[in-house]
C-alpha atoms as a PDB file:
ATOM      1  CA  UNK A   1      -0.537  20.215  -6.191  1.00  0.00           C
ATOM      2  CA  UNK A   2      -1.039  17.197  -3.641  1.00  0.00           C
ATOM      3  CA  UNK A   3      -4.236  16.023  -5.423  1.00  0.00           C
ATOM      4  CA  UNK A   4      -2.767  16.039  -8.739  1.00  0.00           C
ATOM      5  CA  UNK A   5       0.308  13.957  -7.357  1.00  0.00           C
ATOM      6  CA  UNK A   6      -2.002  11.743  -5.808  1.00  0.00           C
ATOM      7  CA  UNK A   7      -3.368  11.343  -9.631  1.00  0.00           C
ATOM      8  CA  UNK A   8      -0.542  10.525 -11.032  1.00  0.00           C
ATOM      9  CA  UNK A   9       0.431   8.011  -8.249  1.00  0.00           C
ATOM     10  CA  UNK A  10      -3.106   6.133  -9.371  1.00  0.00           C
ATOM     11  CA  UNK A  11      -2.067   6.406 -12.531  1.00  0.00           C
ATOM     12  CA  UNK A  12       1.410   5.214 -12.000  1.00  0.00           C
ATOM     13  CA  UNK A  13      -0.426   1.707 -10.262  1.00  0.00           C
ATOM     14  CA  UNK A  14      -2.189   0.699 -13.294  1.00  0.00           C
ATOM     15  CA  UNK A  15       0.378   1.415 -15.604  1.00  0.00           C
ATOM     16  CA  UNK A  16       3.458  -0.214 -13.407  1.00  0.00           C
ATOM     17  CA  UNK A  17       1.256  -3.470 -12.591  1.00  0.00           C
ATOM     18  CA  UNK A  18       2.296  -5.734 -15.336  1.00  0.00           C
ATOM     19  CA  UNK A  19       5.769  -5.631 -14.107  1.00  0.00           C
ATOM     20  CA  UNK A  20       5.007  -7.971 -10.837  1.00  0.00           C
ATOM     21  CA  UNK A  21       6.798 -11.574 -10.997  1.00  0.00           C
ATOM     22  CA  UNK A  22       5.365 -14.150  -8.803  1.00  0.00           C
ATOM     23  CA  UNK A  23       8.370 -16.353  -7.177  1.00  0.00           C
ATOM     24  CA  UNK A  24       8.331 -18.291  -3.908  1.00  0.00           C
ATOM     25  CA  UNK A  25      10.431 -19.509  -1.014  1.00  0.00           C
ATOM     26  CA  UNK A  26      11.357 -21.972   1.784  1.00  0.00           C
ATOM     27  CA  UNK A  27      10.316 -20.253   4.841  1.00  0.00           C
ATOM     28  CA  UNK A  28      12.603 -20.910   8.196  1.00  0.00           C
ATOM     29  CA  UNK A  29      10.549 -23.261   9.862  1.00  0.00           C
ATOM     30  CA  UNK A  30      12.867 -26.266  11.555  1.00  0.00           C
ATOM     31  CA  UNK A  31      12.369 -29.536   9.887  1.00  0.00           C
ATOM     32  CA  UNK A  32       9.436 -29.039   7.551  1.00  0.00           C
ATOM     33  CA  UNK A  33       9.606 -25.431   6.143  1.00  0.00           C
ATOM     34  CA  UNK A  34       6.549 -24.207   3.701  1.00  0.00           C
ATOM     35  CA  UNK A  35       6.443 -22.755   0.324  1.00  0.00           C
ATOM     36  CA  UNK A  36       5.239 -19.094   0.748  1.00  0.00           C
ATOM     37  CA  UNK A  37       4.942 -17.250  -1.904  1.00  0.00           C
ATOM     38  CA  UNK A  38       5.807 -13.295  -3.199  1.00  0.00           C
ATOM     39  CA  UNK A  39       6.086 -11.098  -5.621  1.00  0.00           C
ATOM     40  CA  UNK A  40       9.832 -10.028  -6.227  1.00  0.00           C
ATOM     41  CA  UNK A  41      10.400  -6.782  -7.918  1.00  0.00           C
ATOM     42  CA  UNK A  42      13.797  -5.875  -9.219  1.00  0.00           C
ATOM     43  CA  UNK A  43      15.639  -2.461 -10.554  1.00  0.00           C
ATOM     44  CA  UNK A  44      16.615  -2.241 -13.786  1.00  0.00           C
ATOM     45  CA  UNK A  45      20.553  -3.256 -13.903  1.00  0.00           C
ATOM     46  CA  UNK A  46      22.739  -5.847 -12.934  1.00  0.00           C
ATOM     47  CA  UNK A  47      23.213  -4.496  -9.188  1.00  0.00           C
ATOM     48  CA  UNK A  48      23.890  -5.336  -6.332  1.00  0.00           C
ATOM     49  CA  UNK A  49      21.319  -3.490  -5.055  1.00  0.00           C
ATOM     50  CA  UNK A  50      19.520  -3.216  -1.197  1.00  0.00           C
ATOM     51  CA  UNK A  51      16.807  -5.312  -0.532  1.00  0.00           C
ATOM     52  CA  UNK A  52      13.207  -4.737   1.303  1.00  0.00           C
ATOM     53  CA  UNK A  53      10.932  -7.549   2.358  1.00  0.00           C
ATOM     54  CA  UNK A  54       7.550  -6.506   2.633  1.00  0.00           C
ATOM     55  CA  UNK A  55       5.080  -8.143   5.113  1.00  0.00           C
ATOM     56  CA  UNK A  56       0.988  -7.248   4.273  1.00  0.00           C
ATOM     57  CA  UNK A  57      -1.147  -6.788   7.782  1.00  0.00           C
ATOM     58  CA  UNK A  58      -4.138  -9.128   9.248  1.00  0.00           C
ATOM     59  CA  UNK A  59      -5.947  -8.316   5.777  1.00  0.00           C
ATOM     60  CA  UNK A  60      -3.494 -10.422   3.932  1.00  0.00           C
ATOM     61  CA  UNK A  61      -1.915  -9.152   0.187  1.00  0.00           C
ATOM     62  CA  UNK A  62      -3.594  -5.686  -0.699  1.00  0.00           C
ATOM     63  CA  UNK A  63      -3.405  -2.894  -3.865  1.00  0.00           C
ATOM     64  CA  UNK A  64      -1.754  -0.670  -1.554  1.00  0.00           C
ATOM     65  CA  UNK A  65       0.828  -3.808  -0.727  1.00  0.00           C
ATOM     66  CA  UNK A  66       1.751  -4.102  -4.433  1.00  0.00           C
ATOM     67  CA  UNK A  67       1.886  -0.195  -4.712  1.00  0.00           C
ATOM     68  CA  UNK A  68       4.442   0.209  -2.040  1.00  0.00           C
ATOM     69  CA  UNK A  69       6.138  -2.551  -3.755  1.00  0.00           C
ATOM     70  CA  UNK A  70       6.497  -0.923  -7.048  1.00  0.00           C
ATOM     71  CA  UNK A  71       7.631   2.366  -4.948  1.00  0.00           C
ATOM     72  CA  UNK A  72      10.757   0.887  -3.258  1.00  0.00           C
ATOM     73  CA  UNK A  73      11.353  -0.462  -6.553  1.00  0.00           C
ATOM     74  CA  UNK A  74      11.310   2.433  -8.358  1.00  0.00           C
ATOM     75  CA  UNK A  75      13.543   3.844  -5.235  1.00  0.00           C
ATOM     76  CA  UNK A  76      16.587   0.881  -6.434  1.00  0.00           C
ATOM     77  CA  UNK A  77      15.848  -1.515  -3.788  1.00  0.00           C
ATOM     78  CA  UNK A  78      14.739  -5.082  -4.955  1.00  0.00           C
ATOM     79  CA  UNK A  79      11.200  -5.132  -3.260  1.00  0.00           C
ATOM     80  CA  UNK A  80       9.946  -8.525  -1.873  1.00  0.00           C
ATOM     81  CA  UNK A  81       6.379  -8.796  -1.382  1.00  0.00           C
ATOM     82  CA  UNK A  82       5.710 -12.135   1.134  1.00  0.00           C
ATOM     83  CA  UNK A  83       2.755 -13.562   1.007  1.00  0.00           C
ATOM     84  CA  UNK A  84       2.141 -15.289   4.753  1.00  0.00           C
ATOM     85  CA  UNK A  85      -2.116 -15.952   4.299  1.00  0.00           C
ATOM     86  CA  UNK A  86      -2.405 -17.993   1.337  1.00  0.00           C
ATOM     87  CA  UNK A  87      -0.246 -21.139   1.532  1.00  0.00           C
ATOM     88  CA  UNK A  88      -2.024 -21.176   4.949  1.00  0.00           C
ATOM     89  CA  UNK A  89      -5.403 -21.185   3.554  1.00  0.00           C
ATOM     90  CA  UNK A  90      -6.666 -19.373   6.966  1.00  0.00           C
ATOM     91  CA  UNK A  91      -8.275 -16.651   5.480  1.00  0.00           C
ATOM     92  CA  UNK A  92      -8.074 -12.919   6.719  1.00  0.00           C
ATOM     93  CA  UNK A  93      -7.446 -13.406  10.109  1.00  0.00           C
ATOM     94  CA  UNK A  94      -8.711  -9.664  11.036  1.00  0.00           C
ATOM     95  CA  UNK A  95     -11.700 -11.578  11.265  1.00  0.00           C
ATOM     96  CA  UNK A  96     -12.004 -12.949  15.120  1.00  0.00           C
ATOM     97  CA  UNK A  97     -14.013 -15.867  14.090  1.00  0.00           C
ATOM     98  CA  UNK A  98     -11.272 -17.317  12.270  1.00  0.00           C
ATOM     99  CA  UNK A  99      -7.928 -19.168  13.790  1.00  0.00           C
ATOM    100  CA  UNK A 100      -4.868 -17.418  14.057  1.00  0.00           C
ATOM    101  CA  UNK A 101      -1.440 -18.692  13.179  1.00  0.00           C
ATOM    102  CA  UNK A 102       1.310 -19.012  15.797  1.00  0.00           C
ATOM    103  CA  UNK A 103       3.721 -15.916  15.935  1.00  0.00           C
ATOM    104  CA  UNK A 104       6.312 -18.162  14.749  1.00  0.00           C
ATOM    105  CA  UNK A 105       5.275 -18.673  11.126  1.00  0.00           C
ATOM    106  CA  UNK A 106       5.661 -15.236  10.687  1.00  0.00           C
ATOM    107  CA  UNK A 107       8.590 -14.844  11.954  1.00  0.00           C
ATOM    108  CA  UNK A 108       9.970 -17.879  10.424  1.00  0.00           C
ATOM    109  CA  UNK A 109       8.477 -16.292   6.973  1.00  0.00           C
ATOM    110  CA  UNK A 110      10.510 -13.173   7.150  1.00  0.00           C
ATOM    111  CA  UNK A 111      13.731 -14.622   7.839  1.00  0.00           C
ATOM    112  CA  UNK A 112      13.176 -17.065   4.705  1.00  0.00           C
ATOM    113  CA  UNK A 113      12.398 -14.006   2.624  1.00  0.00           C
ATOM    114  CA  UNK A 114      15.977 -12.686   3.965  1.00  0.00           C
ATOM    115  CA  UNK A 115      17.900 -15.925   2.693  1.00  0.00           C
ATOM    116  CA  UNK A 116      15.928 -15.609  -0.723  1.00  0.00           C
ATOM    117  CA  UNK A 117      17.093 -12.265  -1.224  1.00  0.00           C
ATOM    118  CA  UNK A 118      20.630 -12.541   0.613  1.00  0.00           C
ATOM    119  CA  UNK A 119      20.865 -15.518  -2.230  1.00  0.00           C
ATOM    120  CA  UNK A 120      20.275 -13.561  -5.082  1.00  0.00           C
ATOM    121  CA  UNK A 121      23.497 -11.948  -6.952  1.00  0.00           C
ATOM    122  CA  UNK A 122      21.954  -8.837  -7.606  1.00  0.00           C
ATOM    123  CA  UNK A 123      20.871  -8.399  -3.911  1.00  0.00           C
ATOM    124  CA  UNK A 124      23.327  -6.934  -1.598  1.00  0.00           C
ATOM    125  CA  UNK A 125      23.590  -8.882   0.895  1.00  0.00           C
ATOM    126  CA  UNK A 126      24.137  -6.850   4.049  1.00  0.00           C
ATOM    127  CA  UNK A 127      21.884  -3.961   2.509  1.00  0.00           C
ATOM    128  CA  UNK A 128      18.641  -5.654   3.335  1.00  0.00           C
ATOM    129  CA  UNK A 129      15.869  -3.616   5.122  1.00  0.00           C
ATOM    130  CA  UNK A 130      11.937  -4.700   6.140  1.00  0.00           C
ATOM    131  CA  UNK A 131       8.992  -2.662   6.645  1.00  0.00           C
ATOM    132  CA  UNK A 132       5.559  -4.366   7.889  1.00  0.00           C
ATOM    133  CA  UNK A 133       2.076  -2.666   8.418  1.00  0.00           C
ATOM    134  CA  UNK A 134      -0.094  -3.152  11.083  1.00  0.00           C
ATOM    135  CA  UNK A 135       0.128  -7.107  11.709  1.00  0.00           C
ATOM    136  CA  UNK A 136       3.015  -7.775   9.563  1.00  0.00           C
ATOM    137  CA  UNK A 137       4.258  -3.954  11.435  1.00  0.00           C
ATOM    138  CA  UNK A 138       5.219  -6.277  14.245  1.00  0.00           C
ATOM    139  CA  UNK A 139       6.866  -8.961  12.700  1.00  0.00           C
ATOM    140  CA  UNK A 140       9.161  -6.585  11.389  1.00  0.00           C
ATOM    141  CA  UNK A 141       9.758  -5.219  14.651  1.00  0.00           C
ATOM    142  CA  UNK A 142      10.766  -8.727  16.041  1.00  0.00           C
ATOM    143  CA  UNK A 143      13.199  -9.794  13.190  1.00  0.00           C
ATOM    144  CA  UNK A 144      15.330  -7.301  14.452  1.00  0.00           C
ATOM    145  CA  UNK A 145      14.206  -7.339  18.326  1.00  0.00           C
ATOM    146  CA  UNK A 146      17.388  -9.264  20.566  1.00  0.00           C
ATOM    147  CA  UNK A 147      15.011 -11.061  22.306  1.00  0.00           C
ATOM    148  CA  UNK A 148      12.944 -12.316  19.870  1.00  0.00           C
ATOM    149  CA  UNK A 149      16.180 -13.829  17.838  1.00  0.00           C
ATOM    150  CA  UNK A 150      17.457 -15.419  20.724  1.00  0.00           C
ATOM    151  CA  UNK A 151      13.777 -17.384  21.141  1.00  0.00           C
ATOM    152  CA  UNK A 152      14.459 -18.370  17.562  1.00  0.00           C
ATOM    153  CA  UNK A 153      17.479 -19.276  17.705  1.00  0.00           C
ATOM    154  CA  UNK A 154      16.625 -22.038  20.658  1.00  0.00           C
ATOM    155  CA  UNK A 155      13.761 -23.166  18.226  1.00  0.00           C
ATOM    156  CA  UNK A 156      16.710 -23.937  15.839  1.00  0.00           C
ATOM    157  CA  UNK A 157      16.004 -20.829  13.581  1.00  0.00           C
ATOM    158  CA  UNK A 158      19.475 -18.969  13.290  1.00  0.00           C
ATOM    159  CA  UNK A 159      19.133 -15.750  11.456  1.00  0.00           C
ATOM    160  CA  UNK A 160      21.810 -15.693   8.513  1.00  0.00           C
ATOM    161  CA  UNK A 161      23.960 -13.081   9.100  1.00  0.00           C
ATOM    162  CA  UNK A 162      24.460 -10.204   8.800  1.00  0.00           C
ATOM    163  CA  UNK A 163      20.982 -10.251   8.908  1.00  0.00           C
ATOM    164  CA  UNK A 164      18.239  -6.895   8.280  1.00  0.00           C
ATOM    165  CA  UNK A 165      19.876  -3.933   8.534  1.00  0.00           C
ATOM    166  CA  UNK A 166      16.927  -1.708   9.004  1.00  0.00           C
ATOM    167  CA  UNK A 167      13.309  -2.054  10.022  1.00  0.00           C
ATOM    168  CA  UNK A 168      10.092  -0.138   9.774  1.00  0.00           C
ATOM    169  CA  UNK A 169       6.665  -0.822  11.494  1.00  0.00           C
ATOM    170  CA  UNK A 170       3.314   1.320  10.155  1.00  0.00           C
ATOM    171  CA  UNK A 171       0.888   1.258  12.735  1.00  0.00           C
ATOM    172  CA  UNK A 172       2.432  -2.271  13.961  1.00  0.00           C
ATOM    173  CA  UNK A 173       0.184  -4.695  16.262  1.00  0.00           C
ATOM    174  CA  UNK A 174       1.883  -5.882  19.743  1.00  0.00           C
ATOM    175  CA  UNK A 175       3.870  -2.803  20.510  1.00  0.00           C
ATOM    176  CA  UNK A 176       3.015  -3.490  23.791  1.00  0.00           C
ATOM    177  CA  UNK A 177       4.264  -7.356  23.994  1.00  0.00           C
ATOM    178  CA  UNK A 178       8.056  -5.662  23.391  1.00  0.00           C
ATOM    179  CA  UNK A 179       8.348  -2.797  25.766  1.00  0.00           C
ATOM    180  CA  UNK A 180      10.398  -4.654  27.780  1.00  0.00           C
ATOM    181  CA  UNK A 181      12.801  -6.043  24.817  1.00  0.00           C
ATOM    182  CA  UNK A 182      15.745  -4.677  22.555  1.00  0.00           C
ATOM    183  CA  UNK A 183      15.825  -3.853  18.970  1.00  0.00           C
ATOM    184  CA  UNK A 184      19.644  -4.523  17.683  1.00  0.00           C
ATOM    185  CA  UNK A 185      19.086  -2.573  14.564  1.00  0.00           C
ATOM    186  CA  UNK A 186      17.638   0.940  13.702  1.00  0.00           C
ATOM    187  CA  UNK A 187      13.687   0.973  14.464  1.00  0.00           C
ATOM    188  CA  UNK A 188      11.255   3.333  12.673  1.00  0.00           C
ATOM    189  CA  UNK A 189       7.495   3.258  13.532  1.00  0.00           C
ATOM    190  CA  UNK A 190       5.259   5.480  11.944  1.00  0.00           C
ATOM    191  CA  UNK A 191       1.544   5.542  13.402  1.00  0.00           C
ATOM    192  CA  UNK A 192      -1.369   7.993  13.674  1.00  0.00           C
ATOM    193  CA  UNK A 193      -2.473   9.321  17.048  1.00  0.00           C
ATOM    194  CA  UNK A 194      -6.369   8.912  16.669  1.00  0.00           C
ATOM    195  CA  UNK A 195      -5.664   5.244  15.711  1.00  0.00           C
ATOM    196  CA  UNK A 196      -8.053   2.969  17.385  1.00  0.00           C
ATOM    197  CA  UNK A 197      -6.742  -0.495  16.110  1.00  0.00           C
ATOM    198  CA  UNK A 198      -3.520   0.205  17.092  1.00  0.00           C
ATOM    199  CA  UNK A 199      -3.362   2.138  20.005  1.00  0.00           C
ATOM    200  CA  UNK A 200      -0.491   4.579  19.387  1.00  0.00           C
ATOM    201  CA  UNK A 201       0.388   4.704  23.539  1.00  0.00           C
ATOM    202  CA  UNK A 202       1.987   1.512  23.660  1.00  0.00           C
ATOM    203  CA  UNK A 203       4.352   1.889  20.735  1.00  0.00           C
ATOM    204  CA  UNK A 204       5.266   5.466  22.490  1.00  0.00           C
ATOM    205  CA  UNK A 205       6.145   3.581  25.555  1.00  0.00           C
ATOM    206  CA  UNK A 206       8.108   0.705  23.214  1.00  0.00           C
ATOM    207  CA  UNK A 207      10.169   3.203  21.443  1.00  0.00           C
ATOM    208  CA  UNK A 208      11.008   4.999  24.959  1.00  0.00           C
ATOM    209  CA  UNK A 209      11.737   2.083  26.296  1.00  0.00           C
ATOM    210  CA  UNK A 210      13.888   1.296  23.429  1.00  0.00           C
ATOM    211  CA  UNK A 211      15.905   4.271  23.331  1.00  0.00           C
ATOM    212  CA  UNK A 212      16.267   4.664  26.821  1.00  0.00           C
ATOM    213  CA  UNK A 213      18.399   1.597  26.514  1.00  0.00           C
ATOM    214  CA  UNK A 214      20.509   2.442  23.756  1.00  0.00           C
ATOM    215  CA  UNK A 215      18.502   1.591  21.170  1.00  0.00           C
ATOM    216  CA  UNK A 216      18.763   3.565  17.646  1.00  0.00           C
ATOM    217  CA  UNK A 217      14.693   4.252  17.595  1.00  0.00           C
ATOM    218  CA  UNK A 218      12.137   6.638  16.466  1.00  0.00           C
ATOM    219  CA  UNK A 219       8.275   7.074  16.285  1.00  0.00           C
ATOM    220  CA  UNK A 220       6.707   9.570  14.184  1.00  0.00           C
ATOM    221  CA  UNK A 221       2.959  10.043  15.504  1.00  0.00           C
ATOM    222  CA  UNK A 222       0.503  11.409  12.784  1.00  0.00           C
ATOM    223  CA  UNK A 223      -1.919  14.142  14.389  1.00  0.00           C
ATOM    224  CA  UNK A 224      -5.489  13.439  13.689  1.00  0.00           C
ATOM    225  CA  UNK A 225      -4.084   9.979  11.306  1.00  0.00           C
ATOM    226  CA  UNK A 226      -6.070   6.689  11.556  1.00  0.00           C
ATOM    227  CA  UNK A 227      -5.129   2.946  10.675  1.00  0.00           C
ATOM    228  CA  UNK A 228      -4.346   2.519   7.012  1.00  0.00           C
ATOM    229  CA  UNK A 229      -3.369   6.573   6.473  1.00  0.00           C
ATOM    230  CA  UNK A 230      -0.785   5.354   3.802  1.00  0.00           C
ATOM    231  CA  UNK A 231      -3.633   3.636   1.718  1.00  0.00           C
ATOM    232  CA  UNK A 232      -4.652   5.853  -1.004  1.00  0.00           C
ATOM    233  CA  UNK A 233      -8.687   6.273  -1.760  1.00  0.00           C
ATOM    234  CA  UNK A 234      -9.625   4.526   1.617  1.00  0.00           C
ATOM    235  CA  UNK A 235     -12.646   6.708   2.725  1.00  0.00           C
ATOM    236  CA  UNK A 236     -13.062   7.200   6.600  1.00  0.00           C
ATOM    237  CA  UNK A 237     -15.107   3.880   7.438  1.00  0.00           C
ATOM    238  CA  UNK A 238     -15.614   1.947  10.425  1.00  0.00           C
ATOM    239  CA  UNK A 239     -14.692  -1.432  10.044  1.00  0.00           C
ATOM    240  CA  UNK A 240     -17.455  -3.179  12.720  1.00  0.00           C
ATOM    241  CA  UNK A 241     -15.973  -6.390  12.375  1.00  0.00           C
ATOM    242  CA  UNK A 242     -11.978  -6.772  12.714  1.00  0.00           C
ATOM    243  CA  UNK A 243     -10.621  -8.092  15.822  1.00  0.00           C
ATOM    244  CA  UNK A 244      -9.264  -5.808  17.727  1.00  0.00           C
ATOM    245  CA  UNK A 245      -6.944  -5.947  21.077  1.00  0.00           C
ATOM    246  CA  UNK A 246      -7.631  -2.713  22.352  1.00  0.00           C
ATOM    247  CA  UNK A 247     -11.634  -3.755  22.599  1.00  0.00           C
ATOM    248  CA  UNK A 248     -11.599  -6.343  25.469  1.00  0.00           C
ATOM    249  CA  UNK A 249     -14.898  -6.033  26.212  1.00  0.00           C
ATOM    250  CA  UNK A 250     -16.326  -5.741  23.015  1.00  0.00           C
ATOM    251  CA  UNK A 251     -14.374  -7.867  20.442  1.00  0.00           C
ATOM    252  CA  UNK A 252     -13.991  -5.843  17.594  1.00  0.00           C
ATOM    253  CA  UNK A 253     -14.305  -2.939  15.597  1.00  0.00           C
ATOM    254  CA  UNK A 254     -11.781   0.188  13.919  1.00  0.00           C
ATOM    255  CA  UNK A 255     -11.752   3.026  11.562  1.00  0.00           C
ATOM    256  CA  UNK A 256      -9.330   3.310   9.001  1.00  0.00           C
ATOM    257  CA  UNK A 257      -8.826   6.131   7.141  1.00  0.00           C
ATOM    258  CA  UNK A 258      -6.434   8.160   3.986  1.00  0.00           C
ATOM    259  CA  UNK A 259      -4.708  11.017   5.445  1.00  0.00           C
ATOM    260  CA  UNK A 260      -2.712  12.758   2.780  1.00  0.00           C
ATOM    261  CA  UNK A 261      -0.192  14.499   4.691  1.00  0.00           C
ATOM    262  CA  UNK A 262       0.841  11.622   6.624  1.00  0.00           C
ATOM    263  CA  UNK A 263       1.204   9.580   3.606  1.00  0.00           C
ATOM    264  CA  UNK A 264       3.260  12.038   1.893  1.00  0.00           C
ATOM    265  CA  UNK A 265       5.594  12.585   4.847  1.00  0.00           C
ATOM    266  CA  UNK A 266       5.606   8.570   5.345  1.00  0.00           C
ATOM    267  CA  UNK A 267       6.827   8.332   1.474  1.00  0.00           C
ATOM    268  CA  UNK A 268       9.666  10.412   2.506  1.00  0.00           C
ATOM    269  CA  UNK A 269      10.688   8.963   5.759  1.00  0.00           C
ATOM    270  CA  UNK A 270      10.726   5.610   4.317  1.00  0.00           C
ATOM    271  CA  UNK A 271      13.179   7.244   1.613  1.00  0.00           C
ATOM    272  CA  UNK A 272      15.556   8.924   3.993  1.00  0.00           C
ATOM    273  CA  UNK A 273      15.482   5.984   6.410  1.00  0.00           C
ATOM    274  CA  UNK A 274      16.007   3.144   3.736  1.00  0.00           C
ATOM    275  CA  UNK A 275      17.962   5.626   1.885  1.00  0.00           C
ATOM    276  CA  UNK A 276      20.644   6.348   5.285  1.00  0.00           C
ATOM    277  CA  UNK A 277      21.003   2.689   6.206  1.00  0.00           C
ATOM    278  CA  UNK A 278      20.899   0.708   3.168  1.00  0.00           C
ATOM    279  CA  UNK A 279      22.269   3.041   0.461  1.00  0.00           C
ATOM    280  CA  UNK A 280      24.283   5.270   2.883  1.00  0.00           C
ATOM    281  CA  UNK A 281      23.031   8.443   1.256  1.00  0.00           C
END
């Protein structure tokens, strides 16, 4: 029964792909904000409906992107796909030869994708959620983090109230750079425990952290699950030459990996999740 839903989920991609509309946005960025672009993808009906912003990893814009896209479309959320790498013209920075961006344009991307959507009249505007993978994981982590808000905010970038509601990191990088900090708004991080990319201990230790201070927090860890489990078709492969953190000594290299289960129990914790604290089902 899973492989033939998995067919008709392929199926589903080609035949829902048309229905993508490119758009773009200011990002947040104090004095000389940049044009990033997306792909905005709305329910049928006039709305209001909830809102998820959508940030890709170190890879930049995928098929698996646009599929999850289409998904918490076709769940009644407007889906905003941001696209951080192109305007940028650095490439995919998974690659450690290549120049990463400050931490800030990121950040400052996410909270422009907010306005966009909080601007829209069919967009709810305090029923906005956003889930990152992997690179983008953490970015999604920090748009609702206290401390990282409060840096913003003495950079001159004020989140616009009331600002996300929810957030969700797959696999998110830099788990371990907010152990110490406070998410204000309910955190759900979804990772496999053979992961070698993104080591699976530190987010443990973020989320226990988290909730040991009062934060509303939750980690589901995938037995057996590598980077990328939610990406369907992607064979086991070792990727030799990604940057990776958790390789000090030798630079680079992770495996990434479908795992059906986890994907299918993903799909339905993003519904629930999304589903409790934007739709208040």
């Amino acid at each position: 029964m899973l492989r033939r839903a998995l067919s008709v989920l392929l199926v589903s991609i080609v035949i829902a792909g048309c229905a993508t509309t490119s758009s773009s946005f200011p990002n947040a960025t104090p004095g000389k904000p940049l044009t990033v672009p997306a792909w905005e993808l709305r329910p049928t009906g006039p709305g209001p409906f909830p809102g998820v912003v959508l940030l890709h990893g170190c890879a930049g814009i995928s098929e698996a992107n646009h599929e999850w896209s289409r998904w918490v479309r076709d769940q009644g959320d407007v889906a905003l796909l941001v696209d951080s790498w192109a305007p940028r013209r650095v490439g995919k920075t998974c690659d450690p030869t290549l120049p990463d961006i400050p931490n800030t344009e990121r950040f400052d991307d996410a909270i422009g994708a907010l306005r966009f959507l909080q601007a829209k009249p069919y967009v709810d505007p305090a029923r906005v959620g956003v889930v990152g993978w992997s690179n983008g994981g953490v970015f999604a982590l920090a748009v609702i983090n206290g401390p990282s808000l409060e840096r913003a905010r003495r950079r001159g970038v004020t989140l616009p109230e009331p600002g996300f509601r929810a957030s969700i990191g797959f696999y998110p990088g830099g788990c371990y750079s907010l152990v110490q900090e406070l998410v204000t708004r309910p955190l759900l991080v979804m990772i496999g425990d053979a992961d070698d990319w993104t080591a699976p201990g530190p987010c443990v230790e973020m989320v226990e952290a988290m909730r040991r201070r009062g934060a509303d927090a939750s980690l589901v860890l995938y037995p057996q699950a590598y980077h990328y489990f939610d990406v369907v078709g992607q064979p086991r492969t070792y990727l030799p030459e990604v940057a990776n953190h958790n390789k000090p000594n030798e630079c680079c290299g992770a495996t990434v990996a479908f795992d059906a289960g986890a994907f299918t129990d993903s799909r339905r914790r993003v519904a629930a999740f999304f589903g409790y604290h934007l739709k208040g089902k």
